[in-house]
Protein backbone atom coordinates (compact mmCIF):
# COMPACT_ATOMS: atom_id res chain seq x y z
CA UNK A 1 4.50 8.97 -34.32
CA UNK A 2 2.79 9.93 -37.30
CA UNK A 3 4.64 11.47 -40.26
CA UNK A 4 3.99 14.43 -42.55
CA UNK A 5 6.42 16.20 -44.29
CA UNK A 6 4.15 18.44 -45.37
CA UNK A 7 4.14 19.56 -42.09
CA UNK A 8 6.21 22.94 -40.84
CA UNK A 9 8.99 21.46 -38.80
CA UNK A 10 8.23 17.95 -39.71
CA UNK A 11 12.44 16.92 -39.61
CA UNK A 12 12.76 18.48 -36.34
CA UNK A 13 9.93 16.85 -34.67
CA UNK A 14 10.28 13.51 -35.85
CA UNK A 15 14.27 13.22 -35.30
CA UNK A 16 13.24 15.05 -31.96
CA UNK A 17 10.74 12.40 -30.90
CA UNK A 18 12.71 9.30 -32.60
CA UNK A 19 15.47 10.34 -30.43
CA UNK A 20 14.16 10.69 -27.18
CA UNK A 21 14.40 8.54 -24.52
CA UNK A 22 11.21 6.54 -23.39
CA UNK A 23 10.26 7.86 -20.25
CA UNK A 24 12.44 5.83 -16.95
CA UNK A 25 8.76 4.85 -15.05
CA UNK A 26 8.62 2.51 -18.67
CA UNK A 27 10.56 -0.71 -20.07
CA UNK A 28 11.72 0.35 -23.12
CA UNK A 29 9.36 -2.06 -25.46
CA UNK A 30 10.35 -0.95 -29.37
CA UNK A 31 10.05 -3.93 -31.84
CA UNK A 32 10.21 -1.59 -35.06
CA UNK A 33 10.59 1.82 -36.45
CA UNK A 34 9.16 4.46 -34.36
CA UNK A 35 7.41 6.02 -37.02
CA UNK A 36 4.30 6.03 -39.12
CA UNK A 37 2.98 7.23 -42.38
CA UNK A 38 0.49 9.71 -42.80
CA UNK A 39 -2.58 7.61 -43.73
CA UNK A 40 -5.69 10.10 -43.32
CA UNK A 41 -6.96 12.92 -44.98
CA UNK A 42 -6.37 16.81 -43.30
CA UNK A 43 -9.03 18.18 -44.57
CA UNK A 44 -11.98 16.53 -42.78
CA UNK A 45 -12.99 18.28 -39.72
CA UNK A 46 -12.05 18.06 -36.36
CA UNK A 47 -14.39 15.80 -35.14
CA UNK A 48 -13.99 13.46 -38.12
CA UNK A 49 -10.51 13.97 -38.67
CA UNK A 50 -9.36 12.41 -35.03
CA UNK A 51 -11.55 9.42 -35.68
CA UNK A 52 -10.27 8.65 -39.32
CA UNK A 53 -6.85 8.65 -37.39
CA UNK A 54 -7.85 6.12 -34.93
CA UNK A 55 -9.07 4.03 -37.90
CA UNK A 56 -5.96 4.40 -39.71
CA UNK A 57 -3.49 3.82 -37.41
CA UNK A 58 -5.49 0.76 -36.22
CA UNK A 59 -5.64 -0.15 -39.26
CA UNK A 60 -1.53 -0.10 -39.81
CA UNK A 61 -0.92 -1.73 -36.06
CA UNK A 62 -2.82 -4.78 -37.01
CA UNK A 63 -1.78 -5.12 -40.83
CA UNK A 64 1.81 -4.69 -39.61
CA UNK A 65 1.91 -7.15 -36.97
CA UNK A 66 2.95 -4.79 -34.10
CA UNK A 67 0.98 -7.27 -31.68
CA UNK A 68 2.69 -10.29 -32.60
CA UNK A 69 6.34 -8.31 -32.60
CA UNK A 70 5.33 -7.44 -29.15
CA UNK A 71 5.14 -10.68 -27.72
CA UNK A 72 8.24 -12.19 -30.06
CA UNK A 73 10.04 -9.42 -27.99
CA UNK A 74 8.80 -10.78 -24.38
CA UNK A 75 9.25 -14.17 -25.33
CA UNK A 76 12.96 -13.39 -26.85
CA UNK A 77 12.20 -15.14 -30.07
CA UNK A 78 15.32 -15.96 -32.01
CA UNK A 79 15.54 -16.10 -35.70
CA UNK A 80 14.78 -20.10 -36.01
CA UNK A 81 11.07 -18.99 -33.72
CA UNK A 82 12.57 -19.84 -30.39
CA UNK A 83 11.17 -18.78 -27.55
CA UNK A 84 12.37 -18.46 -23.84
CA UNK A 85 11.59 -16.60 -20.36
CA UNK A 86 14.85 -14.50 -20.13
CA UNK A 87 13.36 -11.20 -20.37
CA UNK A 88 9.77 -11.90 -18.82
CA UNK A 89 11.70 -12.97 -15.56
CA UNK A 90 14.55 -10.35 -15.68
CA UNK A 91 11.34 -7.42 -15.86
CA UNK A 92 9.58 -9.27 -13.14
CA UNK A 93 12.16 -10.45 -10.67
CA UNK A 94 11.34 -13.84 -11.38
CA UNK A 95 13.31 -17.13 -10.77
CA UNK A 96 13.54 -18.11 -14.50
CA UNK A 97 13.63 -21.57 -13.93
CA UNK A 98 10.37 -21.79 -12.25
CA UNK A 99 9.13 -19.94 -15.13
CA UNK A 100 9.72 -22.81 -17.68
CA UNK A 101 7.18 -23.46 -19.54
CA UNK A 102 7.98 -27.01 -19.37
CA UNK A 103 8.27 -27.08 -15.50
CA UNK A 104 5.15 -24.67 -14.91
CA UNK A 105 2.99 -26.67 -16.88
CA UNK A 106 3.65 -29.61 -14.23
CA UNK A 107 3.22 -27.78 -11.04
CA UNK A 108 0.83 -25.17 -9.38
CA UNK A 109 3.53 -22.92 -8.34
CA UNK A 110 4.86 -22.47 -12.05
CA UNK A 111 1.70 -22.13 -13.64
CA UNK A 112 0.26 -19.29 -11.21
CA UNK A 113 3.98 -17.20 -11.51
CA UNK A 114 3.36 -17.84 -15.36
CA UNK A 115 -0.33 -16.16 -15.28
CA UNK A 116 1.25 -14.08 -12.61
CA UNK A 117 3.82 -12.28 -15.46
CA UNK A 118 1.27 -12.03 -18.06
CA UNK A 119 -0.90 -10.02 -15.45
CA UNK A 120 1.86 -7.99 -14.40
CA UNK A 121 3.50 -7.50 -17.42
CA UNK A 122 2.66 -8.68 -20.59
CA UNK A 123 -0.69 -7.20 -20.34
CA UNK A 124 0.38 -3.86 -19.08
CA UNK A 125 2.10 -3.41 -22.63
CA UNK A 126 1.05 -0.36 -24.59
CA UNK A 127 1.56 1.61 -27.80
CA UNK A 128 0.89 4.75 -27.97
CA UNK A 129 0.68 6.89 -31.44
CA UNK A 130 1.30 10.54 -31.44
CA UNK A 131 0.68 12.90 -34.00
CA UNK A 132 2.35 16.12 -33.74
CA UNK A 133 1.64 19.39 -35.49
CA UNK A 134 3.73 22.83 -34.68
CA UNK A 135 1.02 25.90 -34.85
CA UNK A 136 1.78 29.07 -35.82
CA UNK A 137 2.69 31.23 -32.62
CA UNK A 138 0.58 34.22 -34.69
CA UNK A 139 -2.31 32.11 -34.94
CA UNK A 140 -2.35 31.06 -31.16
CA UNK A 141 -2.37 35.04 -30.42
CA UNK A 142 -5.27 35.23 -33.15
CA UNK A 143 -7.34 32.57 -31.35
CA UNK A 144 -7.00 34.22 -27.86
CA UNK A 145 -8.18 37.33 -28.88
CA UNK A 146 -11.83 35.83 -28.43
CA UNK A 147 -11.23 34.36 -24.80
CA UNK A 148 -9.56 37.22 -23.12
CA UNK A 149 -12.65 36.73 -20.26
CA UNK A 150 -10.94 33.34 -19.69
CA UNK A 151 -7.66 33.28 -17.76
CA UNK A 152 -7.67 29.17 -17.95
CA UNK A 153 -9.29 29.35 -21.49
CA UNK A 154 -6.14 31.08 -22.71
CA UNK A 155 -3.85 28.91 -20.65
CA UNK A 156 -5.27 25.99 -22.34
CA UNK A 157 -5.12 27.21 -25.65
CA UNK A 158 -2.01 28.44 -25.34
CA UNK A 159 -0.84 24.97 -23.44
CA UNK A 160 0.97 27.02 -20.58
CA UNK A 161 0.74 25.43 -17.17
CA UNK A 162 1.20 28.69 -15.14
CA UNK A 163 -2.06 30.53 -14.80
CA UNK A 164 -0.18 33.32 -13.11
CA UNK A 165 2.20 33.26 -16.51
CA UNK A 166 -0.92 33.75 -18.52
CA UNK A 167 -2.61 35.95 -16.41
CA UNK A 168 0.34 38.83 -16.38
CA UNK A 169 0.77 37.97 -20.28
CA UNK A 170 -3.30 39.00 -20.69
CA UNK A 171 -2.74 42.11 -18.88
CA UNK A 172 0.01 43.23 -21.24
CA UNK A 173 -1.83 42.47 -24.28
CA UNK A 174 -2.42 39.09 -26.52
CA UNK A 175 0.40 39.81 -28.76
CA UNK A 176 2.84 38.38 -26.31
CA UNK A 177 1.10 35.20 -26.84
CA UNK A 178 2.52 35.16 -30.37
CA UNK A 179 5.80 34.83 -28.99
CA UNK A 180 5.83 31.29 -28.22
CA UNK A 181 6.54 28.03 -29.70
CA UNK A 182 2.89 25.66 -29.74
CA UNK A 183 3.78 21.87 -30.43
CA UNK A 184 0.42 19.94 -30.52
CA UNK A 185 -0.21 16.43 -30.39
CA UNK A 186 -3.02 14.36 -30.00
CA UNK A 187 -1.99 10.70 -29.25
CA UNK A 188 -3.82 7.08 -29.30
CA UNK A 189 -3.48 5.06 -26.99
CA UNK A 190 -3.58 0.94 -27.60
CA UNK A 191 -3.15 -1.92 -24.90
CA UNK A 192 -1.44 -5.42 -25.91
CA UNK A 193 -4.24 -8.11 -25.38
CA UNK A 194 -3.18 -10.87 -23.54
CA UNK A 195 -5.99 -13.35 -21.55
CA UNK A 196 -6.15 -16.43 -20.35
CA UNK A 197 -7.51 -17.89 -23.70
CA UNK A 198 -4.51 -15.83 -26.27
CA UNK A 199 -1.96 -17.64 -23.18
CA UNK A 200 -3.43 -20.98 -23.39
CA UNK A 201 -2.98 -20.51 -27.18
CA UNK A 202 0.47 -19.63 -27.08
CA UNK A 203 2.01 -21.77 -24.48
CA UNK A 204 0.19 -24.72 -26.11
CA UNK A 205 0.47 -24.27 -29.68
CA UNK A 206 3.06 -21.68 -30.18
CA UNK A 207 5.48 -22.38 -27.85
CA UNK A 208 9.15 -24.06 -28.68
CA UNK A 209 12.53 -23.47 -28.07
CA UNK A 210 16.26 -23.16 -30.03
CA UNK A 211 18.01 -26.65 -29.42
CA UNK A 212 14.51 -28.57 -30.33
CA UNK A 213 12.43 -26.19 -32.44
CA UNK A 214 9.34 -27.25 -33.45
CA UNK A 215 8.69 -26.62 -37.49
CA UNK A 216 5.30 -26.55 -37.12
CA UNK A 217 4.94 -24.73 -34.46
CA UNK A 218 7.12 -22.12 -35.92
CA UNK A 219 4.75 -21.84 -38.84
CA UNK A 220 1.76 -21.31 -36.56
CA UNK A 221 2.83 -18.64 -34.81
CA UNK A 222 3.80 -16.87 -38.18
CA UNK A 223 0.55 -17.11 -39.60
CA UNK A 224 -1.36 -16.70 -36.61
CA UNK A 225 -4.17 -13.85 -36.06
CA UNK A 226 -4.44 -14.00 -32.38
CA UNK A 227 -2.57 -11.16 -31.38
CA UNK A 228 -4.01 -8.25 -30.90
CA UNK A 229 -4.36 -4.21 -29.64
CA UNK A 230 -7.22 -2.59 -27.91
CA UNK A 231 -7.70 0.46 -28.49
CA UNK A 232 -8.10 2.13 -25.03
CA UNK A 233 -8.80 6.12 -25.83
CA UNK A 234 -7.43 9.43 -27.51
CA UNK A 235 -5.94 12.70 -25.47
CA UNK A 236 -4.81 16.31 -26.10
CA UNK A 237 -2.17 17.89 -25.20
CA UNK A 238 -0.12 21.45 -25.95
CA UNK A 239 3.95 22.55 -25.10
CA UNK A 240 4.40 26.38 -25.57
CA UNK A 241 7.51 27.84 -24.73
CA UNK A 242 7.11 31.73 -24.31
CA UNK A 243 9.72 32.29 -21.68
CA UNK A 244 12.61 35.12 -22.44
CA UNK A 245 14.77 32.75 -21.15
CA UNK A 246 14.62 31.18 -24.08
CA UNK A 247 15.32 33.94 -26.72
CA UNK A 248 18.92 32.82 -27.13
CA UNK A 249 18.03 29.83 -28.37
CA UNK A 250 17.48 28.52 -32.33
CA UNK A 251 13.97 28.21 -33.69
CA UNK A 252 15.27 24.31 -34.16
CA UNK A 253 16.38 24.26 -30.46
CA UNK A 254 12.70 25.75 -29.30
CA UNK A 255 11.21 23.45 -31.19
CA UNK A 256 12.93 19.97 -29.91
CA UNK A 257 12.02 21.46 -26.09
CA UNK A 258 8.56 21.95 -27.27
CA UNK A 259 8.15 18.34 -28.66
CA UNK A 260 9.24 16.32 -25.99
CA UNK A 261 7.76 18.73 -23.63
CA UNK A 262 4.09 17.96 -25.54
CA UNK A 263 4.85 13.87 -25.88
CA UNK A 264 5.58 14.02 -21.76
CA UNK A 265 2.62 15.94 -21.11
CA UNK A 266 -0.24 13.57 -23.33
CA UNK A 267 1.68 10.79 -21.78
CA UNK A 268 0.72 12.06 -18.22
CA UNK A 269 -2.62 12.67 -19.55
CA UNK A 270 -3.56 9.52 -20.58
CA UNK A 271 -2.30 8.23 -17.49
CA UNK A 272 -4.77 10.67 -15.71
CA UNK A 273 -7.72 9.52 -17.72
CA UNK A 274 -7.60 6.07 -17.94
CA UNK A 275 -7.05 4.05 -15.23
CA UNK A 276 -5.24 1.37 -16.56
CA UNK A 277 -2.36 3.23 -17.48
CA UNK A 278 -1.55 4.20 -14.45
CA UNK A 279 1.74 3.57 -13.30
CA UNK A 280 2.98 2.53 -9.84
CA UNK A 281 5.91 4.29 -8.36
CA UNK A 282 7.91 3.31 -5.35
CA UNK A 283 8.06 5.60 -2.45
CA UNK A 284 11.79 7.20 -2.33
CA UNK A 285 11.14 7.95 1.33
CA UNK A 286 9.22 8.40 4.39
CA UNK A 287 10.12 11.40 5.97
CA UNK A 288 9.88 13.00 4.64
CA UNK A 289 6.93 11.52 2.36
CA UNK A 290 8.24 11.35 -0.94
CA UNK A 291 8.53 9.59 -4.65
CA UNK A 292 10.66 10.82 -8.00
CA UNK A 293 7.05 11.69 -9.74
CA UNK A 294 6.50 15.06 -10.50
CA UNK A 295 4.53 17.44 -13.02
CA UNK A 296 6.34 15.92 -15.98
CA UNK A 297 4.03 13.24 -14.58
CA UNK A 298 1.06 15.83 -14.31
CA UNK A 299 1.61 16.14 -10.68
CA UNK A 300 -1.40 18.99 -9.32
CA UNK A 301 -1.94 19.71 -5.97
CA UNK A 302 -4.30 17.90 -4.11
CA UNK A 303 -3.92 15.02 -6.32
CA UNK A 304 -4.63 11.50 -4.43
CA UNK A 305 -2.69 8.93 -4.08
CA UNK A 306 -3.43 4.95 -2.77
CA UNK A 307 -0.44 3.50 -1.45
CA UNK A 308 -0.18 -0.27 -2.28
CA UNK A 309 1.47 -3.42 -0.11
CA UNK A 310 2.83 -6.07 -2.65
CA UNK A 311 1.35 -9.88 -1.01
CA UNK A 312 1.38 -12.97 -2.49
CA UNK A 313 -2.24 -14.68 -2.73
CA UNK A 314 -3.14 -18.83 -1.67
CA UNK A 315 -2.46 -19.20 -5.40
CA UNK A 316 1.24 -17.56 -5.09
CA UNK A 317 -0.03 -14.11 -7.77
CA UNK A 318 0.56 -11.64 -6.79
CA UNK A 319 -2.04 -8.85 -5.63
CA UNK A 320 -1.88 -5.31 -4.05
CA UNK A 321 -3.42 -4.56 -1.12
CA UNK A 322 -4.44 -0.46 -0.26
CA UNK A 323 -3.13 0.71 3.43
CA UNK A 324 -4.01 3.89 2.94
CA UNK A 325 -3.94 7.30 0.98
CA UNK A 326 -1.61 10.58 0.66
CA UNK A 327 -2.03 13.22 -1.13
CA UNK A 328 0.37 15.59 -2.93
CA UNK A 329 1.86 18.66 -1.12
CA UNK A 330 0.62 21.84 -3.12
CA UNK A 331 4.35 23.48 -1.88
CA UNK A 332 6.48 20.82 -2.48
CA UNK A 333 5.78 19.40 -6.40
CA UNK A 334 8.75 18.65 -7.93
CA UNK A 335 9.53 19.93 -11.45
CA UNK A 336 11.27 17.46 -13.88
CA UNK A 337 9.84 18.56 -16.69
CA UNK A 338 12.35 18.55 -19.29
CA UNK A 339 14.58 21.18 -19.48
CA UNK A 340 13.52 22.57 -16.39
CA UNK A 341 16.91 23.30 -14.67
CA UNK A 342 17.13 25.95 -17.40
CA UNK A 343 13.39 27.38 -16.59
CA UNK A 344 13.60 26.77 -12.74
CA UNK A 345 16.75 27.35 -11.81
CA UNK A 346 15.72 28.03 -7.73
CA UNK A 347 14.67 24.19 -7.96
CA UNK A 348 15.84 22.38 -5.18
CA UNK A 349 14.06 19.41 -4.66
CA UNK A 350 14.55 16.19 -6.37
CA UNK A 351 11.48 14.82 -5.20
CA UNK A 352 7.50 15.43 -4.76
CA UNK A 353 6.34 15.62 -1.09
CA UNK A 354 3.24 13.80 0.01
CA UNK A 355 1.07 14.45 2.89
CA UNK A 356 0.21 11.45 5.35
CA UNK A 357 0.18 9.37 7.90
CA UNK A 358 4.06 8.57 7.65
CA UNK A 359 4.43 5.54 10.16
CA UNK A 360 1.55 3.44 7.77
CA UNK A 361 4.39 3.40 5.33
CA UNK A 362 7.74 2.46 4.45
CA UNK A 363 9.99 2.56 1.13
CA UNK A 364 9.69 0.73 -1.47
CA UNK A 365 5.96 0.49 -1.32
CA UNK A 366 4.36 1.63 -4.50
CA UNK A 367 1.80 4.29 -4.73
CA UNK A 368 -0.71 4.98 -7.97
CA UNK A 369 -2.94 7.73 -8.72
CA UNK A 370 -6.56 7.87 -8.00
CA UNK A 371 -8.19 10.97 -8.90
């Protein structure tokens, strides 16, 4: 995340966010610090102000090495500049001996399961940078006042996910909008490059290992400029908490909800717009129909999903192969949102329930988002 002290709440949100868990669909991936300093200026305009923090924080990833820490962490890299395949083949389920480097170099088998991991894993590494800022719960009901007309307009603004919430909160008046706790954040979203080319690179002229390091090769890889990120796109997203369930609790305590609330929801929205984000979850069941993905995941009804067969190609890679499509059940989403045993306490589901053709499928098959 970025950080401003300047900010209202800054403490709170960044020990918040430092503290939290990454998200269980994930491999936990930190090399560093999980912060960033403010590096842009605030008063530029909207429009200008989002794209001087894509510069900036570009800017830091690449002059601070977060590519190359990246793949020191897949490759285990010891403090002589070892490298190994412990991690790559613990992620993957691979046989780590076929994944030697020096073995996979001399046989077909080893050298697809090594372009196989980088496919499947190494290049399915992100970063993503959030910047949070806490708005005034006055100024939310300020900016409403205007878009009254709007049932979703206000929803939006006022990041609430429940129409029906916002709808009964219009008719009373907007000054129960002010009552709420807005964390904003909009977050970048970078991809780890890794291609045939940066592998050859690596394996050839990068590559040694503790027991018979290679001086020279250690050096290379230091001052090597081949790693990179791609930046892949920029999202939105609020976390209001308005609910009088909630009055009991501290401003501090509202606040920590509110920021991991907003960091799960951009998270989901990313994952919504750009494709290759997308995560693939394992079906829990199938009957009934079901996976542990819900609207902490940005769940909706009618949302589509492509459910995938794992196969092994003539090359031994491994592809996915669509059998068919479900689609969410509009009754039966399940809500994991954080905290929401406190907000939903009817819940009884542990589980989102898809709609069909059961007998295609079977658990353990993985499903991803298309629409």
């Amino acid at each position: 995340m970025v950080v401003d002290s300047t900010r209202n709440f800054s403490q709170i949100i960044q020990e918040t966010f430092t503290n939290s868990k990454i998200p269980e669909k994930f491999n936990n991936h930190i090399t560093s610090e999980r912060s960033i300093p403010k590096l842009y200026n605030d008063t530029l305009s909207k429009e200008n102000l989002i794209a001087a923090q894509k510069v900036a924080i570009t800017d830091y990833l690449s002059t601070h090495d977060i590519a190359k820490s990246m793949i020191s962490k897949w490759f285990n890299r010891s403090e002589q500049g070892g490298f190994n395949m412990d991690l790559i083949s613990e992620r993957g389920f691979y046989s780590a001996s076929d994944l030697d480097v020096k073995i996979a170099r001399n046989s077909e088998r080893g050298t697809a399961m090594l372009a196989d991991a980088g496919e499947e894993l190494i290049k399915n590494t992100f970063v993503i940078v959030n910047n949070f800022k806490y708005t005034d719960k006055e100024e939310v009901a300020k900016k409403a006042k205007g878009l009254l007309s709007s049932i979703s307009s206000v929803a939006s603004l006022a990041g609430a996910g429940d129409v029906a919430i916002v709808s009964e909160t219009v008719g009373e008046g907007v000054g129960i909008l002010g009552k709420g706790y807005v964390i904003k954040t909009d977050a970048h979203l970078y991809r780890l490059k890794w291609n045939d080319e940066v592998a050859n690179i690596f394996y050839n002229d990068y590559w040694t290992e503790d027991g018979q390091i290679d001086e020279e090769r250690v050096k290379a890889f230091n001052e090597s400029d081949v790693f990179e990120l791609e930046y892949i796109g920029t999202q939105m997203a609020y976390a209001n908490l308005q609910s009088t369930s909630f009055t009991k609790k501290t401003d501090e305590e509202l606040i920590t909800i509110a920021t991991v609330k907003a960091s799960d929801a951009v998270t989901a929205k990313l994952q919504r717009e750009y494709e290759v984000f997308r995560t693939k979850t394992p079906l829990m069941s199938t009957d009934p129909l079901s996976a542990k993905i819900g609207l902490k995941e940005g769940l909706e009804k009618g949302d589509k999903y492509e459910v995938l067969e794992q196969v092994l190609n003539k090359e031994g890679k491994t592809e996915y192969q669509r059998i068919g499509v479900i689609k969410v059940d509009k009754d039966q989403i399940w809500d994991n949102r954080f905290n929401a045993d406190e907000e939903n306490t009817d819940q009884t589901i542990e589980y989102t329930v898809f709609t069909g053709k059961k007998k295609k499928y079977y658990s353990g098959m993985l499903i991803r988002q298309i629409n």
